[in-house]
Protein backbone atom coordinates (compact mmCIF):
# COMPACT_ATOMS: atom_id res chain seq x y z
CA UNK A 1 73.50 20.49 -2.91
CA UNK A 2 72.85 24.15 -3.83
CA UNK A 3 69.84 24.97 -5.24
CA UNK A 4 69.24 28.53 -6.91
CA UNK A 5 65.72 29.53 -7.89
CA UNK A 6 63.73 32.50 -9.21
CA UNK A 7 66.78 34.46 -8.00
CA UNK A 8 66.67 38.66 -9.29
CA UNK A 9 68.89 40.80 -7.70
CA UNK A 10 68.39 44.75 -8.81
CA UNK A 11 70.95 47.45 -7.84
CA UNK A 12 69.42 50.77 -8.05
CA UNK A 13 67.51 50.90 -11.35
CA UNK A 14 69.80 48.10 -12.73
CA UNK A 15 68.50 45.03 -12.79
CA UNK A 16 71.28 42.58 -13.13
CA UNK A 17 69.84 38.87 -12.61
CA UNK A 18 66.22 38.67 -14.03
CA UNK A 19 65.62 35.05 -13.16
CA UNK A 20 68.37 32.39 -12.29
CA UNK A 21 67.76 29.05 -11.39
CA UNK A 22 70.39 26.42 -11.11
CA UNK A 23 71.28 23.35 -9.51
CA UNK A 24 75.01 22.33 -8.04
CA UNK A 25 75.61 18.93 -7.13
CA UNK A 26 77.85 17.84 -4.71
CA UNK A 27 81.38 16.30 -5.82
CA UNK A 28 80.98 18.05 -9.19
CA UNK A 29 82.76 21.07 -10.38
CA UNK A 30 80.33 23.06 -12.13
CA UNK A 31 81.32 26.27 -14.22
CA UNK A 32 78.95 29.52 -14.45
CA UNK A 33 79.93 31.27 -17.93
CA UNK A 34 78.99 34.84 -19.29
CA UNK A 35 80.52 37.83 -20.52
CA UNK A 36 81.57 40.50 -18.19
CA UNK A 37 79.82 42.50 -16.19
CA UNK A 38 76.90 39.89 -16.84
CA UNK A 39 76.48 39.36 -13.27
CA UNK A 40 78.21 35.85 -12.68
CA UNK A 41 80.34 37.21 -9.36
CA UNK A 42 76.80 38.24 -8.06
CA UNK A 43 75.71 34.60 -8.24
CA UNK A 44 78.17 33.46 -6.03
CA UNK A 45 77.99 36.49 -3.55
CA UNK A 46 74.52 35.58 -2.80
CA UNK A 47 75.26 31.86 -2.30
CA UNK A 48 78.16 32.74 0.66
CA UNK A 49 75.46 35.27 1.65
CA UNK A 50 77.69 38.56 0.83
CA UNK A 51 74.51 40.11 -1.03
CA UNK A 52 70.86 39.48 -0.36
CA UNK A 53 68.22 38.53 -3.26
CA UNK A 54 65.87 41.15 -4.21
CA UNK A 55 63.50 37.47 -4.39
CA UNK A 56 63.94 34.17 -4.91
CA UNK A 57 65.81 31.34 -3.16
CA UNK A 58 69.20 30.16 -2.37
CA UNK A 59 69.16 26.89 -0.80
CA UNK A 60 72.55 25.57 0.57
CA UNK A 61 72.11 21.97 1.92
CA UNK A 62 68.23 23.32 2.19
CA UNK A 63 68.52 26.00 4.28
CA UNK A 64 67.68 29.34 2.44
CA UNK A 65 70.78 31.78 2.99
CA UNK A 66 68.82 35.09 1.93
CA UNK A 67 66.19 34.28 4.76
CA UNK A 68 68.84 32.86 7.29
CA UNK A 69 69.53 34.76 10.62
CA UNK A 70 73.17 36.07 11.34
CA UNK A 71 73.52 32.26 13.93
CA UNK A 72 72.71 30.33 10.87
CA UNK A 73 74.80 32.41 8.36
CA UNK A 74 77.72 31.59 10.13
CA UNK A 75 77.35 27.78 10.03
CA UNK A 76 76.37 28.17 6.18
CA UNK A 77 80.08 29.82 5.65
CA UNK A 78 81.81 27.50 7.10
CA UNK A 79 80.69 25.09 4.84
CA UNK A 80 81.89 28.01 1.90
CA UNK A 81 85.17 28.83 1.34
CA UNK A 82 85.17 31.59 -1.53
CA UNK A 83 88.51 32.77 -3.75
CA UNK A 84 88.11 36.69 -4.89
CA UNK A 85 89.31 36.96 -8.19
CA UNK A 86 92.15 38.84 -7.09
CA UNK A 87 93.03 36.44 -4.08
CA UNK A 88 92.15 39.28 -1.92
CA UNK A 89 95.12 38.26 0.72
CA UNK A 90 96.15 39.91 3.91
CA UNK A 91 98.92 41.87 2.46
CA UNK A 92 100.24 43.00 5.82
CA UNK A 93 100.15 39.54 6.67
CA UNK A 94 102.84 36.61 5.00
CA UNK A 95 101.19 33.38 3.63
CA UNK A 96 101.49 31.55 6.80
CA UNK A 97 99.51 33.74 8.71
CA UNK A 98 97.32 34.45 5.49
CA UNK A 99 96.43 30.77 5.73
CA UNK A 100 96.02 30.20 9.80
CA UNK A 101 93.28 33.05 9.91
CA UNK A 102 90.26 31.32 9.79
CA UNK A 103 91.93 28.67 11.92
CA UNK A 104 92.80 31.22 14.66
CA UNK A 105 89.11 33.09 14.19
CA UNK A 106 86.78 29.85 13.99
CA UNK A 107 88.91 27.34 16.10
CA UNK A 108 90.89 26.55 19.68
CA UNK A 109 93.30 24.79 18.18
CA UNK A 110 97.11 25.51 19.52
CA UNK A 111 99.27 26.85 17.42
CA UNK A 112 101.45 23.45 17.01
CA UNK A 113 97.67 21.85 14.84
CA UNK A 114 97.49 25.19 13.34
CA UNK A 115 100.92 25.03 11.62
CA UNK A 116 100.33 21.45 10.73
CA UNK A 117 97.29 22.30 8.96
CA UNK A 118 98.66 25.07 6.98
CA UNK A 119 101.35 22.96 5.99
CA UNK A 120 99.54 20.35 4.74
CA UNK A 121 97.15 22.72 3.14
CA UNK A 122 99.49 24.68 1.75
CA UNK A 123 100.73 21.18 0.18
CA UNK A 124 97.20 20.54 -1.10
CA UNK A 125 97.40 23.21 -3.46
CA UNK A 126 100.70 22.71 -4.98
CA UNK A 127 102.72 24.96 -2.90
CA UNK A 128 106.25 24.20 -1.19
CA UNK A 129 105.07 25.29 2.13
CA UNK A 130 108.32 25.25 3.24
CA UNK A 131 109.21 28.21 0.76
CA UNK A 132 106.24 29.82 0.90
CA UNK A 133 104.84 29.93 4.24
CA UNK A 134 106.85 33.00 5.30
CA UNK A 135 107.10 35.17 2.41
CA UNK A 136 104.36 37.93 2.01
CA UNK A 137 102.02 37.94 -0.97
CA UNK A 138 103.80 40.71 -3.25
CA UNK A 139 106.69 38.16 -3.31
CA UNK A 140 104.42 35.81 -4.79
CA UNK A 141 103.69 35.36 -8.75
CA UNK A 142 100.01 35.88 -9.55
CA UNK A 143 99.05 31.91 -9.52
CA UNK A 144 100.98 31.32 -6.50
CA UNK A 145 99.05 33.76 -4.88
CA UNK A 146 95.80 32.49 -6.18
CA UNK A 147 96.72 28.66 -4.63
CA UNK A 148 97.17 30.57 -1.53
CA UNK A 149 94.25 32.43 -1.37
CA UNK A 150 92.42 28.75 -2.39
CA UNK A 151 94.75 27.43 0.42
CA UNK A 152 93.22 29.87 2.96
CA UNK A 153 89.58 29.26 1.61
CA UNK A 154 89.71 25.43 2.47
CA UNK A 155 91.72 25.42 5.52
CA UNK A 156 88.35 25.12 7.37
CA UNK A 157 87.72 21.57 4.89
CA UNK A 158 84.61 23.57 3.57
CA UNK A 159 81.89 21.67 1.91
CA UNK A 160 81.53 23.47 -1.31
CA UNK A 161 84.26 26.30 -2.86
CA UNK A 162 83.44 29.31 -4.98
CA UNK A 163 86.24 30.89 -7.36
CA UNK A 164 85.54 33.62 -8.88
CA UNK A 165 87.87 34.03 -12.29
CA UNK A 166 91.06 31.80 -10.90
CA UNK A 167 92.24 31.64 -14.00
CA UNK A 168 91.63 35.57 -14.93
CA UNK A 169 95.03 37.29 -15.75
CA UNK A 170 97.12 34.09 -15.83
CA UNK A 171 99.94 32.60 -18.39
CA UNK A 172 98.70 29.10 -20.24
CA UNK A 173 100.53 26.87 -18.21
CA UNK A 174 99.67 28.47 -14.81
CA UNK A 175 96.09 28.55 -16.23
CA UNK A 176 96.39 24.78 -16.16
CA UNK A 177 97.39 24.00 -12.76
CA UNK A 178 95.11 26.22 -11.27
CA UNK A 179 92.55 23.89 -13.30
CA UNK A 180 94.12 20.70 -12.16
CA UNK A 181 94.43 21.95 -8.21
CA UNK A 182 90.79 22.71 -8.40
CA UNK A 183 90.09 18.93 -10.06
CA UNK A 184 91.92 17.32 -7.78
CA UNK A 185 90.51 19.34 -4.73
CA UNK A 186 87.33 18.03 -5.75
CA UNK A 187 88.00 14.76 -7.16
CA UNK A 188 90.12 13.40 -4.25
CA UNK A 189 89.26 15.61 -1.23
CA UNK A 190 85.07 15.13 -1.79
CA UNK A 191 84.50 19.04 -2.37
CA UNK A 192 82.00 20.74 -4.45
CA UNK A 193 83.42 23.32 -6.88
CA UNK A 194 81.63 26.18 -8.15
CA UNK A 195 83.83 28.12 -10.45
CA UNK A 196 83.19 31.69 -12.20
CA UNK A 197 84.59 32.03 -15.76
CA UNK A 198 85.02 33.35 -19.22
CA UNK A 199 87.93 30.74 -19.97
CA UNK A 200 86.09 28.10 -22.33
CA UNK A 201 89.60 26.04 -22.60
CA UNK A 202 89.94 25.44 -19.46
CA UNK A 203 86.48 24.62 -18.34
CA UNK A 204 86.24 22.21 -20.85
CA UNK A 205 89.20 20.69 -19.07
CA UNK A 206 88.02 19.86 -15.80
CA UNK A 207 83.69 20.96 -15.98
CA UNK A 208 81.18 18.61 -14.94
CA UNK A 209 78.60 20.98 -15.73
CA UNK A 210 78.78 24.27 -17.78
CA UNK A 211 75.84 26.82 -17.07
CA UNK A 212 75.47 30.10 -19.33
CA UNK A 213 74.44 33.67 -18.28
CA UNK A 214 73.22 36.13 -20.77
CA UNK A 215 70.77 38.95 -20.11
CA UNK A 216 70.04 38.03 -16.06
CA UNK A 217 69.01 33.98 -17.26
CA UNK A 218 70.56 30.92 -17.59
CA UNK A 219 70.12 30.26 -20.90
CA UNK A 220 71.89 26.37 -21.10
CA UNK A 221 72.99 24.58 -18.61
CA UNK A 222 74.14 21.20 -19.11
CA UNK A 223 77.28 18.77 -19.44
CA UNK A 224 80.39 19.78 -21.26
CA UNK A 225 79.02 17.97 -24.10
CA UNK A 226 75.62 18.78 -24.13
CA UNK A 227 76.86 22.20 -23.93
CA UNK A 228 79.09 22.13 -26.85
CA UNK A 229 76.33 20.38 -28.72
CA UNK A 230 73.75 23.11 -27.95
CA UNK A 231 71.16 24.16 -30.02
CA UNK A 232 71.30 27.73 -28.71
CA UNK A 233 72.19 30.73 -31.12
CA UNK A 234 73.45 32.50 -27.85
CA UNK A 235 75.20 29.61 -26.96
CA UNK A 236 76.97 28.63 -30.42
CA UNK A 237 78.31 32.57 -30.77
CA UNK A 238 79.88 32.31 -27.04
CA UNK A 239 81.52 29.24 -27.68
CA UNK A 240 82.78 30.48 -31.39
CA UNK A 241 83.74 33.76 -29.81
CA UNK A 242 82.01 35.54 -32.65
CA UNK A 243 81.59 38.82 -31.59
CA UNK A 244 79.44 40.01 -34.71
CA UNK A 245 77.38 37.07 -34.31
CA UNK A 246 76.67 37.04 -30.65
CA UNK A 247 75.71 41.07 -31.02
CA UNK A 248 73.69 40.49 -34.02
CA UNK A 249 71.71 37.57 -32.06
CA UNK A 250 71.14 39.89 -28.86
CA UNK A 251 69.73 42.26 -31.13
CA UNK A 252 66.90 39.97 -32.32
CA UNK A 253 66.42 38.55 -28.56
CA UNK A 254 66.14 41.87 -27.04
């Protein structure tokens, strides 16, 4: 379980997360909503330990990755595999070797297990590793290189996997099986999902939990239903995606 609380994180005079607290559960896929630039990418940097909290906690399995030495920030990433919204693949590097990085980096295995787990990896998230596995990423369409990127993150068989915006850029239809690879990743291979969005279609698709940030807070967090039953002015205007409204509610919150 991951368990985020009191966290504020302040870049210069900026403060961009005033007081987060959320819980992940394991097994669950649980989306973080917001508009941009509203600091949801920063949540998951701290919990992989890529930024540091100006306070408050970050536990991962109870160990407190803002307060953990560089020994015990290792063995907390190797439980977290994390997809960059833009993949963020080796481009000098083709798919197979994209993949086998972490293998070759955090293992001994020889290079016979290595291709056998990038293969059946590479399977895991849709791909026809047998087409794939030797081209570079440029020769790749945008969700192809996504599932490779995600194919690269769990190669270790991390614990818990952040994406940040998989869906961000991406047709309707390849929208949709980057949804279902991330279900099924989770459902059928025990993983925790943790994924970064602005795409309300398809997180009502596969969400367990739905958690909204507006001005630095979580302002509802709850099941899909509970949040599409909210209460919450804030919450009602995202959901609507009524521009007028939302700015005309901010206005009276501020």
């Amino acid at each position: 379980m991951i368990e985020i609380k009191h966290l504020k994180k302040v870049f210069g005079n900026k403060e961009v997360l005033k007081d987060v607290n959320l819980t992940i559960y394991d097994n669950k896929i649980t989306y973080i909503l917001g508009l941009s630039g509203q600091g949801k990418s920063t949540i998951i940097k701290h919990i992989v330990g890529l930024l540091k909290p100006t306070s408050g906690e970050i536990l991962v399995d109870g160990i407190d990755v803002g307060k953990a030495n560089l020994s015990t920030l290792y063995k907390i990433r190797k439980k977290v595999g994390f997809t960059f919204q833009e993949g963020a693949l080796f481009d000098s590097m083709n798919i197979y070797d994209n993949v086998a990085f972490p293998l070759r980096e955090h293992t001994n295995l020889k290079e016979k297990e290595i291709k056998e787990e990038v293969f059946k990896t590479l399977e895991m998230v849709g791909l026809d590793a047998n087409r794939v596995a030797y081209l570079f990423p440029h020769e790749l369409s945008g969700g192809m290189r996504k599932r490779a990127a995600t194919a690269r993150a769990i190669i270790l068989k991390p614990k818990y996997i952040l994406y940040d915006e998989p869906t961000s850029g991406l047709d309707p239809i390849i929208s949709d099986r980057i949804t279902r690879m991330i279900e099924n990743l989770t459902r059928k291979h025990n993983m925790t999902s943790v994924v970064i969005s602005h795409d309300l279609k398809e997180t009502f698709k596969s969400a367990d939990y739905v958690a909204l940030l507006y001005n630095g807070v979580i302002v509802e967090y709850g099941t899909v239903e509970e949040f599409k039953n909210s209460k919450n002015p804030i919450v009602k205007a995202f959901i609507q995606g009524d521009s007028q409204q939302f700015e005309e509610i901010s206005k009276q919150l501020l």
